[in-house]
Protein backbone atom coordinates (compact mmCIF):
# COMPACT_ATOMS: atom_id res chain seq x y z
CA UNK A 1 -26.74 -42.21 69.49
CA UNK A 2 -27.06 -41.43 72.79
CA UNK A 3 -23.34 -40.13 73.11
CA UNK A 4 -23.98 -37.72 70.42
CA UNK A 5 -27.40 -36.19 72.20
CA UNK A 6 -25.74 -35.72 75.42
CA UNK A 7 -22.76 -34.08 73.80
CA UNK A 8 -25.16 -31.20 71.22
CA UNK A 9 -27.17 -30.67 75.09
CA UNK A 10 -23.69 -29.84 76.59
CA UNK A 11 -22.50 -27.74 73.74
CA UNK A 12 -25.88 -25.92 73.46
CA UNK A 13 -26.97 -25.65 77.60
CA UNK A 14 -24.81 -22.33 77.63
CA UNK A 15 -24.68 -21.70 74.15
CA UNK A 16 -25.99 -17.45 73.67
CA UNK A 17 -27.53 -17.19 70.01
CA UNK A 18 -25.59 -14.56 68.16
CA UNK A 19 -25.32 -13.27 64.44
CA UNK A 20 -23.34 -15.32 62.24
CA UNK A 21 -20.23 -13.67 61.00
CA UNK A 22 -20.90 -10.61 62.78
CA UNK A 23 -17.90 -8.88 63.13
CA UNK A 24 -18.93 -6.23 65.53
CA UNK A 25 -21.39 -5.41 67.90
CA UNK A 26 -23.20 -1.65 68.51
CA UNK A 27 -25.84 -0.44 70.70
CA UNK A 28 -27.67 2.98 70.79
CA UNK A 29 -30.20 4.41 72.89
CA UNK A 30 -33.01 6.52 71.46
CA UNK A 31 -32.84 9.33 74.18
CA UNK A 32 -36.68 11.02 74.94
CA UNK A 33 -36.68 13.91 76.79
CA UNK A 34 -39.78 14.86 79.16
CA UNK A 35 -40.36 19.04 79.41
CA UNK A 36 -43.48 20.62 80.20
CA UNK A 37 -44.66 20.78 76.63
CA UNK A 38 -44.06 16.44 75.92
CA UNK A 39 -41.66 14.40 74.89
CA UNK A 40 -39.09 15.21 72.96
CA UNK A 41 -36.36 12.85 71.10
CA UNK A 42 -33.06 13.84 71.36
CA UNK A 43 -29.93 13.07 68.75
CA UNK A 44 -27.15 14.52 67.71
CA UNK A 45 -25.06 15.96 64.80
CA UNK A 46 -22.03 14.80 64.67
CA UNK A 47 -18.58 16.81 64.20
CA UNK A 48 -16.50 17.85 61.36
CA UNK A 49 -13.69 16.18 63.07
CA UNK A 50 -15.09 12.29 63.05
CA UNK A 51 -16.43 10.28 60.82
CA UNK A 52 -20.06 10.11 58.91
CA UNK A 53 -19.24 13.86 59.67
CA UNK A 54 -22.87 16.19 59.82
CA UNK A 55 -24.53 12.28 60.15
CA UNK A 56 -27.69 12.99 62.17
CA UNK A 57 -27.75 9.72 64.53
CA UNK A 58 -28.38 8.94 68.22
CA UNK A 59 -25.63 8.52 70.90
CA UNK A 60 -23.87 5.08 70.86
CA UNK A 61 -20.88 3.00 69.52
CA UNK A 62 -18.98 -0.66 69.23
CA UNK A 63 -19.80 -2.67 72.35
CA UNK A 64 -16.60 -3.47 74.37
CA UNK A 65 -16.05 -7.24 75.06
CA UNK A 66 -18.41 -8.75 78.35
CA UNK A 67 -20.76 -5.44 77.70
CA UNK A 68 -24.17 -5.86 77.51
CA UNK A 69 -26.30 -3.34 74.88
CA UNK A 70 -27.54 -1.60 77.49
CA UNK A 71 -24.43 -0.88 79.08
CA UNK A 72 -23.07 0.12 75.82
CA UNK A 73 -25.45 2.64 75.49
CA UNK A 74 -25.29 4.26 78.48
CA UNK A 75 -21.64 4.46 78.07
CA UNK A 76 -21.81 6.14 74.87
CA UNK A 77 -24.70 8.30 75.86
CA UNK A 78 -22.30 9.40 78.83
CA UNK A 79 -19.55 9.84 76.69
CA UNK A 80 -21.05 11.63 74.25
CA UNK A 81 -23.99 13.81 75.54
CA UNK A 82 -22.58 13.68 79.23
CA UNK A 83 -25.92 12.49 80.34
CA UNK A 84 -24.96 10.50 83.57
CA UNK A 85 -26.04 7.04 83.71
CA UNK A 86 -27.98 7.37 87.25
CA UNK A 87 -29.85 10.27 85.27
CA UNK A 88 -31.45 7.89 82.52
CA UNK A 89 -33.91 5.68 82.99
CA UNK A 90 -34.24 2.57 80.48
CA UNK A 91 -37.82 1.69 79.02
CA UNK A 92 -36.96 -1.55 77.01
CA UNK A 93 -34.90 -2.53 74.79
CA UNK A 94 -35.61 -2.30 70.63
CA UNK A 95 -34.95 -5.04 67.92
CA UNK A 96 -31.55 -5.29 66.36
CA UNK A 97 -31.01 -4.56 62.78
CA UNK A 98 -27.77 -6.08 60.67
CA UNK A 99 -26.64 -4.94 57.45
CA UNK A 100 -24.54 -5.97 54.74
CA UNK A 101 -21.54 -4.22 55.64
CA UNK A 102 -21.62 -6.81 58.87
């Protein structure tokens, strides 16, 4: 028995907990924007020309293998919104949600 204990404590030491039958990973980052009147949120609409076209959402997208979330986000934040990574400042980090679709 004591094989089988020592071989489940190697196989789980490293092991990182993920979602079961995930098939992809996203991250997005909830932008807020400081101006003299308070904080504001900040999204976006998105274009005719992608999908989920007129969608209302915040800046982000599929996570790109070795990425963490938060780089992820800041990617897509750059990418989209051209908000330069030095220029954003990360509070936490939220929950995750899954749904159905996987």
């Amino acid at each position: 028995m004591r094989e089988e204990l020592t071989n489940l404590c190697r196989f789980y030491g490293d092991h990182v907990p993920t979602l079961l039958e995930a098939r992809h990973e996203y991250a997005v980052l909830c932008p807020l924007v400081e101006r003299p009147d308070g904080l504001h949120l900040l999204f976006e609409v998105r274009s005719a020309g992608v999908s989920q076209s007129g969608e209302t959402c915040f800046p982000g997208g599929q996570m790109e293998p070795g990425e963490t979330p938060a780089d992820c986000a800041l990617r897509e934040t750059e990418e989209e919104l051209s908000i330069p990574r030095a220029e954003i400042r990360l509070l936490g980090q939220g929950d995750f949600i899954c749904n159905q679709r996987g």
